[in-house]
Structures are given as C-alpha cells and as structure tokens.
Protein backbone atom coordinates (compact mmCIF):
# COMPACT_ATOMS: atom_id res chain seq x y z
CA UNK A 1 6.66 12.47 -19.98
CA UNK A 2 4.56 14.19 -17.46
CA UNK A 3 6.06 16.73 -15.19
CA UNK A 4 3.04 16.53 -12.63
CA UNK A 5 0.38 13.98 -11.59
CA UNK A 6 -2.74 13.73 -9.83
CA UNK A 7 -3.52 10.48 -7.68
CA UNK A 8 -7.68 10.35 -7.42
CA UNK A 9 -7.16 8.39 -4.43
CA UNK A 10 -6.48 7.46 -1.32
CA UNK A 11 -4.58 4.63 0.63
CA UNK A 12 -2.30 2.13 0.77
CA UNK A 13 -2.39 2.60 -3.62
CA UNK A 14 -2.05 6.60 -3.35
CA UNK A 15 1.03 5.88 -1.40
CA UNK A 16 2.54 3.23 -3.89
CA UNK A 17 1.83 5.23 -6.59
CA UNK A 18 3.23 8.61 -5.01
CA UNK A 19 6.66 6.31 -4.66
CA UNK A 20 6.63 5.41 -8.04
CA UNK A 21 6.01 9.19 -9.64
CA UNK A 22 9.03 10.20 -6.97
CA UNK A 23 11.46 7.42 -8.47
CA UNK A 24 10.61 8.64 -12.18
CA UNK A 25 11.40 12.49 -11.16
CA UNK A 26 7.00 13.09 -11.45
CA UNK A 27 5.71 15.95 -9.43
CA UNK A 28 2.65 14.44 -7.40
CA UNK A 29 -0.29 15.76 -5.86
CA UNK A 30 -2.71 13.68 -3.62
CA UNK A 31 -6.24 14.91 -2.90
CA UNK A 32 -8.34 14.37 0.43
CA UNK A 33 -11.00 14.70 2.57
CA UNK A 34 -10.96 16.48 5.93
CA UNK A 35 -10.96 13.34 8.25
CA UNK A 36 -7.52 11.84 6.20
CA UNK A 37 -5.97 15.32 6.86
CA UNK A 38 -3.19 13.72 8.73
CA UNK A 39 -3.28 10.71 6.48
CA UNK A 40 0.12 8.86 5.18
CA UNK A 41 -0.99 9.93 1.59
CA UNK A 42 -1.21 13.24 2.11
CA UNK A 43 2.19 13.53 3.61
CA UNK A 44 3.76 11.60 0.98
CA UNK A 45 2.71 13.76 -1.84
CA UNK A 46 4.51 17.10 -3.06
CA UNK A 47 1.45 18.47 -2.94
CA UNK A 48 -2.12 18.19 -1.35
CA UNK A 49 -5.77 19.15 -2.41
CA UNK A 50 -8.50 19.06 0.00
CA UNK A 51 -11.77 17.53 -1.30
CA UNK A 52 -15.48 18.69 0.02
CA UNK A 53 -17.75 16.57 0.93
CA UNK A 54 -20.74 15.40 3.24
CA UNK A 55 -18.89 12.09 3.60
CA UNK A 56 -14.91 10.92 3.02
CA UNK A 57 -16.57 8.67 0.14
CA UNK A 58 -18.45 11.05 -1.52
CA UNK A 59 -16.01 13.26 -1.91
CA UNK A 60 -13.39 11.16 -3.31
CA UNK A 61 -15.99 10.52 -5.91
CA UNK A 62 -16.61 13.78 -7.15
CA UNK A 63 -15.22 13.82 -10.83
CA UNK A 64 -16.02 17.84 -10.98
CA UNK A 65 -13.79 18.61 -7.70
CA UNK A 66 -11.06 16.33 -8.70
CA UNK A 67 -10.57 17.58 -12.40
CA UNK A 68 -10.52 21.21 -10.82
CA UNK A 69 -8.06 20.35 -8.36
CA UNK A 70 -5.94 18.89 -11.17
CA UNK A 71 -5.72 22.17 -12.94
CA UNK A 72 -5.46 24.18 -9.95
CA UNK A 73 -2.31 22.29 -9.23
CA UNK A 74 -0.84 22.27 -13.02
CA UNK A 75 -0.89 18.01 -13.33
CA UNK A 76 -1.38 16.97 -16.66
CA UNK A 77 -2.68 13.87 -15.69
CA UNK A 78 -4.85 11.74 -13.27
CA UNK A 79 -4.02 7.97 -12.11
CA UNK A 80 -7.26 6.73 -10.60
CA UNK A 81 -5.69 3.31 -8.56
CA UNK A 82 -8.32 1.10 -8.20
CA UNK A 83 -11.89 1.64 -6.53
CA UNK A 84 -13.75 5.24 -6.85
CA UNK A 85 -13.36 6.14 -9.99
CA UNK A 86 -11.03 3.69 -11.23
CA UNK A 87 -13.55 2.36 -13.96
CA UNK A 88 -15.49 4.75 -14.29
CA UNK A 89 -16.34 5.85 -17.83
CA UNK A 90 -18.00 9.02 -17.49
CA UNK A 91 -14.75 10.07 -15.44
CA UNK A 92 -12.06 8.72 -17.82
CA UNK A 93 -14.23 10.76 -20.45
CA UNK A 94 -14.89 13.70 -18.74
CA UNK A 95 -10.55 13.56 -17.60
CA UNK A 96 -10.21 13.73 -21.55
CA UNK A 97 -12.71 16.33 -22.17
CA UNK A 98 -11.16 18.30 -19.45
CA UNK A 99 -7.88 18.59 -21.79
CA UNK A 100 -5.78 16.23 -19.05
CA UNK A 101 -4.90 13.04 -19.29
CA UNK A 102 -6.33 9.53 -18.03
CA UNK A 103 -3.56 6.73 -16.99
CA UNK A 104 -6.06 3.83 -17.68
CA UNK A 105 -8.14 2.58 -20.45
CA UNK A 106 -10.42 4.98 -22.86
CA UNK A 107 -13.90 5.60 -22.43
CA UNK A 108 -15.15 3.23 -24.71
CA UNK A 109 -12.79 0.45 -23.72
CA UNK A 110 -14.37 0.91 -19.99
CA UNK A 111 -17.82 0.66 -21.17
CA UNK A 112 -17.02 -2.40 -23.50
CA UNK A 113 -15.18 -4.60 -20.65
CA UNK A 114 -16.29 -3.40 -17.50
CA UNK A 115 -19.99 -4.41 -18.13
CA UNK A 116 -20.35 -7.81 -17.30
CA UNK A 117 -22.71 -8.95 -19.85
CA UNK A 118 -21.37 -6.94 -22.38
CA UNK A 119 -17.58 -8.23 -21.83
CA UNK A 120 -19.39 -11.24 -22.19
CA UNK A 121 -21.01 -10.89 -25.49
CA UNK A 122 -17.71 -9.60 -26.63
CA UNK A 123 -15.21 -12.19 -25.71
CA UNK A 124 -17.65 -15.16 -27.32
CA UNK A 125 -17.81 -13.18 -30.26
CA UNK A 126 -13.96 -13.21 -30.16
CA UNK A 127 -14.05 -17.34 -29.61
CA UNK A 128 -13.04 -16.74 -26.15
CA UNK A 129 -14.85 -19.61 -24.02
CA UNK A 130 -17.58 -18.36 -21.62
CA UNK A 131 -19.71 -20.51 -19.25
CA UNK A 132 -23.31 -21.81 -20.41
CA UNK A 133 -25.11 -18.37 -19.77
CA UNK A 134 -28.44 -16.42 -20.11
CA UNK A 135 -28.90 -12.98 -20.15
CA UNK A 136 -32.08 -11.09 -18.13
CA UNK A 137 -33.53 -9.06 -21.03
CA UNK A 138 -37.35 -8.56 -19.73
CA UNK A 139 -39.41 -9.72 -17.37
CA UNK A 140 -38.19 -11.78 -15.01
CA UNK A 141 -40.44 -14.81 -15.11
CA UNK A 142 -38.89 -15.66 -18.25
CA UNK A 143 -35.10 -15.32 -17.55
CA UNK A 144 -36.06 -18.13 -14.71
CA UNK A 145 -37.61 -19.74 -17.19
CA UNK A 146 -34.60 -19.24 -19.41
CA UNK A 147 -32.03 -19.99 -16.85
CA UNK A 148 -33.33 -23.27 -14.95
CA UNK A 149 -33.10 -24.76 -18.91
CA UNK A 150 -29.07 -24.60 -18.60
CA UNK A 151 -29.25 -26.89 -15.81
CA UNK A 152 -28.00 -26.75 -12.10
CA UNK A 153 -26.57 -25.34 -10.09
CA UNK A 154 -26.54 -21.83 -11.42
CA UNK A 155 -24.58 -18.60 -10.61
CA UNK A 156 -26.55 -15.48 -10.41
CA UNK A 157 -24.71 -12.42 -10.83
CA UNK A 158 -24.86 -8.55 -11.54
CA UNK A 159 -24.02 -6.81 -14.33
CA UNK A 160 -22.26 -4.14 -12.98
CA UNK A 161 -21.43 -5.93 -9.59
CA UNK A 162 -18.71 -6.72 -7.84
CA UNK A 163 -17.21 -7.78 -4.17
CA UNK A 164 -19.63 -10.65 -4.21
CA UNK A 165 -22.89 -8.30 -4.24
CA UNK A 166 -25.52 -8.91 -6.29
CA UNK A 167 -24.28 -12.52 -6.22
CA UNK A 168 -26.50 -15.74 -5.69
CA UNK A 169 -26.38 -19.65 -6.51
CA UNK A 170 -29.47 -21.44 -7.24
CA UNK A 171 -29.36 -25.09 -6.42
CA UNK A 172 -32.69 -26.16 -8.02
CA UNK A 173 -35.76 -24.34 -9.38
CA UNK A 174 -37.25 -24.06 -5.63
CA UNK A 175 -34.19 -21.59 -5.42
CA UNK A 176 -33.83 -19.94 -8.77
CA UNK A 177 -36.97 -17.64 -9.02
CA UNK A 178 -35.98 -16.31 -4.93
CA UNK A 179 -32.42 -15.93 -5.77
CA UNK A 180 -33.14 -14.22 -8.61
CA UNK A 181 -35.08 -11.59 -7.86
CA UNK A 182 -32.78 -10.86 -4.55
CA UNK A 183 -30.16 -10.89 -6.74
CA UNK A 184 -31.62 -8.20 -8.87
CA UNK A 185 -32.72 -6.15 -5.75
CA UNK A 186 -28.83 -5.78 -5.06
CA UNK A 187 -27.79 -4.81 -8.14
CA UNK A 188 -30.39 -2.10 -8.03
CA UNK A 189 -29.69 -1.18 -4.57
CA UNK A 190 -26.16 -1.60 -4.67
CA UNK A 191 -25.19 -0.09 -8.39
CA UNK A 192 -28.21 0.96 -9.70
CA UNK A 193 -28.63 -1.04 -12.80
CA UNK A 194 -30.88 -4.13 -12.10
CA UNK A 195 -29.28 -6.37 -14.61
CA UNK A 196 -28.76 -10.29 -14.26
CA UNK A 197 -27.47 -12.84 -15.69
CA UNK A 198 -27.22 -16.75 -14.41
CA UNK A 199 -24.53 -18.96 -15.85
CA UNK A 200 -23.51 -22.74 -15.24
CA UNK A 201 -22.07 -22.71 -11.73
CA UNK A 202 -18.54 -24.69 -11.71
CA UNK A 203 -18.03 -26.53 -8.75
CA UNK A 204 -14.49 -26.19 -6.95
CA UNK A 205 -12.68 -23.54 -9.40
CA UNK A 206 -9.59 -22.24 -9.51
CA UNK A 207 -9.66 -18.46 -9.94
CA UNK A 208 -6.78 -17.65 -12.57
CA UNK A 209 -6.14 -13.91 -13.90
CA UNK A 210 -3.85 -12.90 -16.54
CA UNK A 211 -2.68 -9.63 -16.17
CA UNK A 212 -1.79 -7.35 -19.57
CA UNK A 213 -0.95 -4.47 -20.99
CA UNK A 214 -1.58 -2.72 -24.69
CA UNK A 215 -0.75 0.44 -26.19
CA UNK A 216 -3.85 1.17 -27.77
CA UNK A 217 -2.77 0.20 -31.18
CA UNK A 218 -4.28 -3.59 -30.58
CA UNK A 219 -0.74 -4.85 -29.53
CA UNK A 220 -1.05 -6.19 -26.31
CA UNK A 221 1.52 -8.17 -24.02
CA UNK A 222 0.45 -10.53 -21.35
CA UNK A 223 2.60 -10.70 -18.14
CA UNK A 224 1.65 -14.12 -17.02
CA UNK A 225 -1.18 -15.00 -14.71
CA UNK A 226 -2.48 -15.26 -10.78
CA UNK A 227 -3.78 -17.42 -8.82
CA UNK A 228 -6.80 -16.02 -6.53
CA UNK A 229 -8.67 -18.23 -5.46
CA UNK A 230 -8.04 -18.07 -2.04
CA UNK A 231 -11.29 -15.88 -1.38
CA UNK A 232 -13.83 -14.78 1.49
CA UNK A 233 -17.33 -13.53 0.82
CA UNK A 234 -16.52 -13.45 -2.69
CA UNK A 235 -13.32 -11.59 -2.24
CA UNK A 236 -9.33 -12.24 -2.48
CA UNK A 237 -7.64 -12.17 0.46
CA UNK A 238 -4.40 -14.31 -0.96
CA UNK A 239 -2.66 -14.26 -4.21
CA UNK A 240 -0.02 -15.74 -6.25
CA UNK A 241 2.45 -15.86 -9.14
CA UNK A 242 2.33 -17.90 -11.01
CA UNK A 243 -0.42 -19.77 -10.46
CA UNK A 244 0.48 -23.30 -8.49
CA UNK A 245 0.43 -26.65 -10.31
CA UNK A 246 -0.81 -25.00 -13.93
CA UNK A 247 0.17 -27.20 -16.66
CA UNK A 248 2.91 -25.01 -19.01
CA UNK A 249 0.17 -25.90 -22.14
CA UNK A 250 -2.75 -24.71 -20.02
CA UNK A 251 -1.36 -21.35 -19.01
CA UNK A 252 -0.31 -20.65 -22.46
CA UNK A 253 -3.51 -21.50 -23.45
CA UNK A 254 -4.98 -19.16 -21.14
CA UNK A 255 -2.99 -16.03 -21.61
CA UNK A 256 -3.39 -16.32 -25.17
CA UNK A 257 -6.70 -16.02 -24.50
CA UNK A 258 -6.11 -13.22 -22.40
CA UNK A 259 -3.99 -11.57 -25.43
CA UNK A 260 -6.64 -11.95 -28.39
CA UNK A 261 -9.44 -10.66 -26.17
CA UNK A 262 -7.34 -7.40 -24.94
CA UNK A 263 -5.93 -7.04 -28.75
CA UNK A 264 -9.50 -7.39 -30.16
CA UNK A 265 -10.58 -4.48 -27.79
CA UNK A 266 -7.88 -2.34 -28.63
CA UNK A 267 -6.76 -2.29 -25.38
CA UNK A 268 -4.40 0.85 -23.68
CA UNK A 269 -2.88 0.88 -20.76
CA UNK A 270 -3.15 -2.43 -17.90
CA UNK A 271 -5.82 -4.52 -17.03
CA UNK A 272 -6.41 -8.39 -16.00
CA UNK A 273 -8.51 -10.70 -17.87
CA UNK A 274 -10.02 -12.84 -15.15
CA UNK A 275 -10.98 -16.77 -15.91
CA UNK A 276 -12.87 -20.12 -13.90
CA UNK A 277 -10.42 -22.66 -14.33
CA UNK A 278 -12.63 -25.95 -13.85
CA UNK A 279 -10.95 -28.89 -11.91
CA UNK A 280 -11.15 -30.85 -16.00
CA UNK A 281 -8.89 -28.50 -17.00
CA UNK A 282 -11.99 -26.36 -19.06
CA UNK A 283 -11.89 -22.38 -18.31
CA UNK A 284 -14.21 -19.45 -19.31
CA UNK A 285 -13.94 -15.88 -19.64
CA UNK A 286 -15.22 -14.20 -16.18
CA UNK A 287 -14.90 -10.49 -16.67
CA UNK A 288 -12.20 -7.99 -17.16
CA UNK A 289 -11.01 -5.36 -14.66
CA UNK A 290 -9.95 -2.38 -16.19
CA UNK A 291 -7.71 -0.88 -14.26
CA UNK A 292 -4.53 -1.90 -12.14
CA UNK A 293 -5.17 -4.55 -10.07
CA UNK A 294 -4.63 -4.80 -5.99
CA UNK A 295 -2.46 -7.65 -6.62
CA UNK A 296 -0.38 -6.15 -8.95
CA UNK A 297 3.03 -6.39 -7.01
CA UNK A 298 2.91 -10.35 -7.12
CA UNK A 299 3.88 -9.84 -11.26
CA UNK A 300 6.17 -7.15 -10.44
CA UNK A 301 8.23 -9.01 -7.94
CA UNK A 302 8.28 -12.00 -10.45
CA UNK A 303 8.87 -9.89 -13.74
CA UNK A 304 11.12 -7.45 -12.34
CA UNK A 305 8.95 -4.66 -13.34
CA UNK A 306 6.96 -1.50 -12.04
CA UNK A 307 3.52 -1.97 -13.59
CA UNK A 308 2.57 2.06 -12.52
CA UNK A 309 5.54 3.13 -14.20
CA UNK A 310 4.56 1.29 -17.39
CA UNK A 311 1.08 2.65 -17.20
CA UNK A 312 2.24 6.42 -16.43
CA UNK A 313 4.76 5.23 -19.77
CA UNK A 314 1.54 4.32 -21.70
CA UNK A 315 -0.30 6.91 -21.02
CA UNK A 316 2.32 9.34 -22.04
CA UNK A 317 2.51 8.37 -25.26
CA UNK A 318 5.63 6.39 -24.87
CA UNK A 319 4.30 2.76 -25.69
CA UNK A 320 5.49 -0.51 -24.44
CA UNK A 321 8.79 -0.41 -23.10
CA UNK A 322 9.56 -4.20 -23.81
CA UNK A 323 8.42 -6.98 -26.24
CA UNK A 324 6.67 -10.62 -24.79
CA UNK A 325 10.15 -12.46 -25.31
CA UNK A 326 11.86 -9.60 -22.48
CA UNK A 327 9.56 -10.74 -20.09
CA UNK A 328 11.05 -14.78 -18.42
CA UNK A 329 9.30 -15.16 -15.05
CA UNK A 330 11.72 -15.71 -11.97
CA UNK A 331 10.63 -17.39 -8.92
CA UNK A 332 7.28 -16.97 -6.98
CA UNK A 333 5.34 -14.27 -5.01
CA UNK A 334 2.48 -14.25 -2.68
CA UNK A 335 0.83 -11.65 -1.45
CA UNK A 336 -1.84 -11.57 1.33
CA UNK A 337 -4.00 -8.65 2.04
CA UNK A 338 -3.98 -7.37 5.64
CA UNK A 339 -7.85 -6.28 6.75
CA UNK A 340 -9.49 -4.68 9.38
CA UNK A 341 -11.76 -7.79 9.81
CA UNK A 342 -12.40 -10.40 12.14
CA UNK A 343 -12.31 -13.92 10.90
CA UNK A 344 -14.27 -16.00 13.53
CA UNK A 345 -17.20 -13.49 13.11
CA UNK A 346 -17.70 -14.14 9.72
CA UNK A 347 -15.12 -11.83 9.20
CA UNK A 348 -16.44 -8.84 10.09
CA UNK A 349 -14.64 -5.40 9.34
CA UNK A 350 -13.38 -4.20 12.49
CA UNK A 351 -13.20 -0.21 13.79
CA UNK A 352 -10.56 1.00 15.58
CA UNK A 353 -7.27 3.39 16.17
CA UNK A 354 -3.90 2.09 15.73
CA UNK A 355 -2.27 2.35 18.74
CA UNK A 356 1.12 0.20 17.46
CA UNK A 357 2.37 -0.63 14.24
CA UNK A 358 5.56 -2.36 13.49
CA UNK A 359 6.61 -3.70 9.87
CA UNK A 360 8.43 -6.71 8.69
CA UNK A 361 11.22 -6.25 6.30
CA UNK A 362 13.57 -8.92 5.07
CA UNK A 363 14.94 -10.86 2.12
CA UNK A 364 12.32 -10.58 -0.36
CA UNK A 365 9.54 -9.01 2.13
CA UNK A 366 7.49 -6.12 0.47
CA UNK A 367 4.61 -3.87 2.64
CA UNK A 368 2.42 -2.11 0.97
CA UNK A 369 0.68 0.54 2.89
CA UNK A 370 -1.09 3.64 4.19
CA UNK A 371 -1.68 3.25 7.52
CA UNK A 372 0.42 4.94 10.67
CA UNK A 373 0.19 4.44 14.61
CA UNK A 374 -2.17 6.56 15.96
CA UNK A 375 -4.87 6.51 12.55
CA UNK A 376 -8.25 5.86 13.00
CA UNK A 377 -9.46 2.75 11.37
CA UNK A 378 -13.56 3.73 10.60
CA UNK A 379 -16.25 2.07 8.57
CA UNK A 380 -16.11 4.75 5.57
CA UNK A 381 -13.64 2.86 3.43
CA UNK A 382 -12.96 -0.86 2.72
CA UNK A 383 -11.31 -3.18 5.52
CA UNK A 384 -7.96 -3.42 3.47
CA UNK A 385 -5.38 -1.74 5.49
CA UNK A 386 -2.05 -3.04 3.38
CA UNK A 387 -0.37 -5.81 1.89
CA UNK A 388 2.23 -8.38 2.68
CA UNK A 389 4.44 -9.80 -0.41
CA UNK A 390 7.07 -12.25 -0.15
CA UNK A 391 9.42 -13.73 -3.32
CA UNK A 392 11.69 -16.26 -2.99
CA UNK A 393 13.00 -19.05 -5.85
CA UNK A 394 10.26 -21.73 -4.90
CA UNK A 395 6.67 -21.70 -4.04
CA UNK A 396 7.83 -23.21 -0.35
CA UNK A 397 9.96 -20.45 0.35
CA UNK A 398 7.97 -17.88 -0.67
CA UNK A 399 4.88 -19.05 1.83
CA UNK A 400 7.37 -19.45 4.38
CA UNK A 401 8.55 -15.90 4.16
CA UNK A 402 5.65 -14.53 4.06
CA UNK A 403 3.76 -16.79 6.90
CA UNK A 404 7.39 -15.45 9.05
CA UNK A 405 6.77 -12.19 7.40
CA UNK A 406 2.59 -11.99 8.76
CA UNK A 407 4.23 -13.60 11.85
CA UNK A 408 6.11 -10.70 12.67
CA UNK A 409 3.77 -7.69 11.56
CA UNK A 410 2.26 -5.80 14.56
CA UNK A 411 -1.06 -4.10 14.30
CA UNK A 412 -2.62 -3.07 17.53
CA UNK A 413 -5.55 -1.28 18.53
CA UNK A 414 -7.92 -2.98 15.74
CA UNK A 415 -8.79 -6.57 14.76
CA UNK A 416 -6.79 -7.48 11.89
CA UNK A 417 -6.79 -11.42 9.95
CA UNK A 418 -2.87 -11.12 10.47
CA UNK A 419 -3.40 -14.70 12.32
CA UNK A 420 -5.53 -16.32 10.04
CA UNK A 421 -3.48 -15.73 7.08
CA UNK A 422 -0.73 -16.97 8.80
CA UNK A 423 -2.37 -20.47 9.48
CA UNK A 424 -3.77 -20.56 5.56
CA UNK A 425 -0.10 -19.88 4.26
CA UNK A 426 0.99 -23.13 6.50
CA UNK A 427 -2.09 -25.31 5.67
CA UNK A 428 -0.91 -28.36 4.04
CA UNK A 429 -3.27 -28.22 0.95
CA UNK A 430 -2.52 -24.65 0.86
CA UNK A 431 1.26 -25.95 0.43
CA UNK A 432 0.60 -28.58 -1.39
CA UNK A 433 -1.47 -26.38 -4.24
CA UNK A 434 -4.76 -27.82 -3.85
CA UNK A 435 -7.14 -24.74 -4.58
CA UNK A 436 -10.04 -23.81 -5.28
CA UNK A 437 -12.41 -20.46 -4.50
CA UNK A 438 -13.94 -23.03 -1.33
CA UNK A 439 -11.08 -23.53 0.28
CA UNK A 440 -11.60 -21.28 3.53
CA UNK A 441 -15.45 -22.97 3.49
CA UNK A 442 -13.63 -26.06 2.93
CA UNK A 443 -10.79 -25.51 6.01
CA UNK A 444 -13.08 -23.97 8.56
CA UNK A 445 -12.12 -26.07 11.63
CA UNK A 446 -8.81 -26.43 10.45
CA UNK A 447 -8.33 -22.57 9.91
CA UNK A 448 -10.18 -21.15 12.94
CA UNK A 449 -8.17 -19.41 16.13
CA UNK A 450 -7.18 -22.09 18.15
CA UNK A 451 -8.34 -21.73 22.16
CA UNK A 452 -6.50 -20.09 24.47
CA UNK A 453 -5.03 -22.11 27.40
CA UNK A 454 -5.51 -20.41 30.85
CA UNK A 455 -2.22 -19.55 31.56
CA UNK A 456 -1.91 -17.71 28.39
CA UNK A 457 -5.07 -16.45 28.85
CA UNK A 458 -4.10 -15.25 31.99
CA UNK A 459 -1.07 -13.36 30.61
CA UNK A 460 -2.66 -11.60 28.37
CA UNK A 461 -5.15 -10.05 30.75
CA UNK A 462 -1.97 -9.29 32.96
CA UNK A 463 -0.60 -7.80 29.73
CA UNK A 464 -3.54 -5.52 29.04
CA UNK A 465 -4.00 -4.72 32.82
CA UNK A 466 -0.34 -3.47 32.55
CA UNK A 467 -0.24 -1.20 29.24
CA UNK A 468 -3.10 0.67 30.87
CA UNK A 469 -1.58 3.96 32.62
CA UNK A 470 -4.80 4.32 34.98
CA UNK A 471 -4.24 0.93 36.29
CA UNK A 472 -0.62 1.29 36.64
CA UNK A 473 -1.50 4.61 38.31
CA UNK A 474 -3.57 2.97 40.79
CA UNK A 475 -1.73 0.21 41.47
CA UNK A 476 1.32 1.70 41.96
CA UNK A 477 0.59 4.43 43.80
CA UNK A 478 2.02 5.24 47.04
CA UNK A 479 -0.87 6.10 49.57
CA UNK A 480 -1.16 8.96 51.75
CA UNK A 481 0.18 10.12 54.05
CA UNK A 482 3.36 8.25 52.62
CA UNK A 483 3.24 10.18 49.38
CA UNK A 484 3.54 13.39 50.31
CA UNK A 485 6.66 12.27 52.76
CA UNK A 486 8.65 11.75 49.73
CA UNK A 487 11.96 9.00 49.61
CA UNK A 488 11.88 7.45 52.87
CA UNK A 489 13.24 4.34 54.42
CA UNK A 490 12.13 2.71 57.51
C-alpha cells in the first residue's frame, strides 16, 4: 500500500478523497493555486503544494508542475478525481513515465474509451448495441449526406466532447448541414479536435450508467447501475440507485453489457459504462467515463462500499477486494448536486462569497463538499459547489430525506438551485419514476419558483434591510446632541 498520495485536484472531490486516504492511514498532499490558498482542500491535507499559474485552471492542469510536486513531497502516487486531468492520457502516461503511480485506468485504456467514436467502434465490435450512427471522416458535405440517410431526428455530437458542448439535434435536412458544421466549430473551439459524429436521436430516454471496476487482468465486476437522467443543458443535476422502475431482466441485461465491454478492454481500476435506455425497452452503448464518477457515493451508500478506497486498492497492486456474489444492493440513494446557478435564468452559474453556510445531517444524510463561509464563489471553476445524498430502505423515503435534507441546507451570499431541487424531488412523476433526460423541459411551469406574496415579499426586504450593519447603524442611532449625553432618562 502507499504510504503517501497526491490529489491533482481541487474541491468538493479533493476533500472526499483526502478523508478517505486519512481513514486508510495514507499520507496526503493537496496541490493549489494562489486564489484557493485558504481553500477547505488545502486545510484538509497533511500537506500542501502551491501550483503556478496565469489562471487557477491552468495551473491545475499543468502535468509537469504536478508530477514535480509529487516527488518533491515523496507520494508515490497521484489520484486525479474527476475533471482536469482525470482522463487525460498523456498525463496518466507521463504519471507512469515519471516512475509514480496513476489511480485510474492506463494510457491506452484512456485513449481506447474516452474517444467517443472510438469507444464506439469498440463496443460494436464487442456486440455491444450502439445507436444507428455515422462517423465524419472527410469533408463535410458528405457526412450530411451520410447522416440525413439514417433518418430523423439525429444527434450531433463531438468526439471528444462533453457537458453538452459540441452537441446538436437535427430535426430534418433544413437543420442537419447548419447543425453540423456548428457542431464541429465547438468541438474545435472547445477541445480542439473537430470530430463528429450524428446518430439516431431517441426520443424521451432514460439515462442509465453502470458503474465497474477491473483489475487489469480482464476481470471486471459491475456494481449495479444509475439512473441520470434528470439533466440540465446536457448535464446531471440528480441521480439515483438503482435506477427506478428497471425490470430485474433488463438491468441484468445491461450490466452484463457493461461487464463484457470493460473485460474486453482490459479494464483497471473504476469507470461507468454509460447507456440510452429507449422507452421500448432497447438501449445502446453511449460512451465510457474513465475515471470515478461525481455520483459515485449513490453506489457506495447502497453497496456499503468506499469506491476511492477500492481504486487506491487497485492501483496498489492489491486487486479486487470482493467477488460479484459479495456485492447484494440494500435500499436506495439519491443524490442531487448543489450549484452555483440560477434556475429561472436558464440556469445561469452564479458569482458570489459565502456569507452563511449551514449543513444538514441526519439519518442517512451525506454532504459532500469543499466550500466554507466566507469563500469566494468565481467563474474559474464549474458551478458545482457539493452534494446532497440521502439512503433510506425505499425509493419514497429516500426523496423525502433528501427533499427535508435540501430543505434544510443554508447557502447564503450566492444563488444556489437548493429550491429547485427541492420541488423536482417532490414532483409527482419524479415520485412516481417517470423519467426521462426531458423531464425539467417537460416540468417547466410546474418546476419554476413560485411568486412571492407581498407580505412575504415584504419580510424579506425587512430581513435584508436588517442583516445590513450600515442600516442598522443608521437607524438606530441616537442623534446628537443626545449621543454624546450618554444613559439618560427624561
């Protein structure tokens, strides 16, 4: 086992990794820039690197500092979490080529499932079942061409994209050609590889996940799946285990899927296999995410387990610490992600400081997070601030934790979509399973803030009015010359 390890990140996932390296006995060192200084994952490591760089981002994506401040401190090895340089080939390489240690998937493995078209290619050749698809090889005339032949509506995506960018349907031909080439555009401007590829768009789908893990050998365990389709802009903001209403057949259809894809790679370490379930039951291969996933704790809190421990375990050389038949799923878990955003603008990340912060806790109430009172909330990094997990025996009880749970959580000084999560977890269709990766577009009136009544209205300002000390100063205030008197009566 490792004595020391590096966390090439930052975060709410810096800090739940640094817990997990302090529970297994695991030195830990966090890096940073100079504007998370006085960040929560700093503080929380046994050690702390300071990163250069022109921006926060750039410098938490500079593989040369990183693997230098790994040796200065002695680690052995380097957990990436997820974003940066989390699937990153050249960096897992360049971590083994550097003598230390990567706690994800090989080189290779990265470049074989994280490109899009390539994961593609692979899991058909494997029998795994993948949407009606072509593949831009040349000009771009004839992938239209090419494309509007599969029929509509069509999906156009990026090769190397990902949080919806580089991401456009095509309704009929009038649209395909446009869409295209804006598509392409992204990816170029976005990831710099101008790939595309359009595939038959399924209307209403479920977005279902299996989650895995192999020791490099080509055994590979699945831990059940996920339901995430609960998604804005392309993006999860809610997610489950297991997945709500799957037929028992179905999802072992589906992680066996998973499995033979994953063992076929020669898979090390975890990753999630990600699938379209169509409403007729059908699914296909989506893409596979190499790396831990931000919903990870929903399969924890079902399994039992500590995924980052497994993958430090992995890593080490240790193997698989249980067989398939260990693993008997018990109860559910939902998780909902807590952004900087704000939902009735088209949820727009939100800037900000925190100026209160108050957690829930609770029968089967997990936070996950790296945020403190008095942080700055800025546009450098993604909205996510930290995540909200309830278990409980049922579905039911589980949503009603956590809506109690999002209820309860105080962020103030910044725009969070605390509220609107809450009034998603209590939808009925929500409750009653019903969906799909449309269901906010679906909900919109249902879902948006409800208006404020005047008296509450009123309050509020009142509120405000009152928290400020200048207007407390001013309105309180005893005027001269009766101030400087002092304690008088008449």
């Amino acid at each position: 086992m490792f004595t020391k390890v590096l966390v090439a990140n930052r975060g709410e996932i810096a800090c739940r990794i640094f817990r997990t390296l302090r529970q297994l006995g695991i030195g830990s060192v966090a890096v940073y820039h100079h504007d998370d200084r006085n960040a929560p994952h700093v503080s929380l490591a046994d050690e702390a690197i300071e990163l250069q760089g022109a921006v926060p981002s750039a410098a938490y994506l500079d593989r040369a500092q990183i693997v230098a401040a790994c040796r200065r401190s002695g680690a052995e090895a380097i957990h990436p979490g997820y974003g940066f340089l989390s699937e990153n080939a050249d960096f897992s390489g360049f971590v083994a080529e550097s003598g230390l240690v990567f706690i994800g998937p090989e080189a290779e493995t990265i470049r074989l499932m994280g490109d899009k078209i390539g994961s593609r290619n692979f899991a058909a050749s494997q029998g795994v079942p993948v949407a009606p698809s072509v593949i831009q090889h040349g000009d771009l005339a004839e992938f239209v061409a090419a494309a509007e032949a599969i029929g509509f509506p069509l999906l156009i995506k990026a090769s190397a994209g990902g949080g919806g960018k580089g991401m456009k349907i095509a309704r009929s031909a009038a649209e395909l050609a446009e869409n295209a080439r804006l598509a392409q555009g992204e990816a170029e401007r976005y990831f710099r590889d101008g790939r595309i590829y359009a595939e038959r768009l399924i209307e209403r789908p479920r977005h279902i996940e299996v989650q895995v893990l192999g020791d490099g050998t080509g055994t590979v365990l699945h831990l059940y799946e996920r339901e995430c389709s609960i998604q804005r802009r392309y993006q999860k903001i809610i997610e489950e285990a297991p997945a709500a209403n799957l037929p028992t057949a179905l999802r072992d259809e589906i992680c066996a899927a998973a499995v033979k894809l994953a063992s076929a790679a020669r898979y090390k370490n975890a990753g999630t296999i990600e699938f379209v379930l169509a409403p007729d039951g059908a699914f296909y291969f989506l893409e596979m995410n190499t790396r831990l996933q931000v919903e990870h704790p929903v399969t924890e809190a079902i399994l039992g387990l500590d995924l980052v421990a497994e993958q430090i375990g992995i890593a080490a050389g240790l193997g698989l610490s249980f067989a398939q038949a260990d693993l008997v799923p018990n109860g559910h878990a939902i998780e909902c992600r807590i952004c900087a955003e704000e939902p009735e603008k088209d949820f727009r990340p939100a800037t900000g400081r925190i100026g209160r912060l108050r957690i829930p806790g609770g029968e089967g109430i997990r936070f996950d997070g790296g945020i403190r009172e008095g942080q700055a909330v800025t546009p450098a990094f993604d909205s996510m601030l930290a995540k909200l997990i309830a278990h409980a025996p049922t579905r039911d009880e589980a949503a009603e934790r956590l809506a109690a749970a999002v209820d309860a959580l105080v962020i103030l000084g910044v725009p969070v979509n605390a509220d609107y999560l809450g009034r998603i977890l209590r939808h009925p269709a929500f409750l009653d399973g019903q969906l799909h990766t449309g269901f906010i577009a679906e909900h919109a009136t249902a879902l948006a803030a409800p208006a404020l009544s005047a008296e509450l209205e009123a309050a509020l300002f009142a509120a405000a009015a009152l928290g400020d000390k200048d207007f407390r100063r001013s309105i309180f205030a005893v005027p001269e010359p009766h101030a400087s008197i002092g304690a008088w009566r008449n």
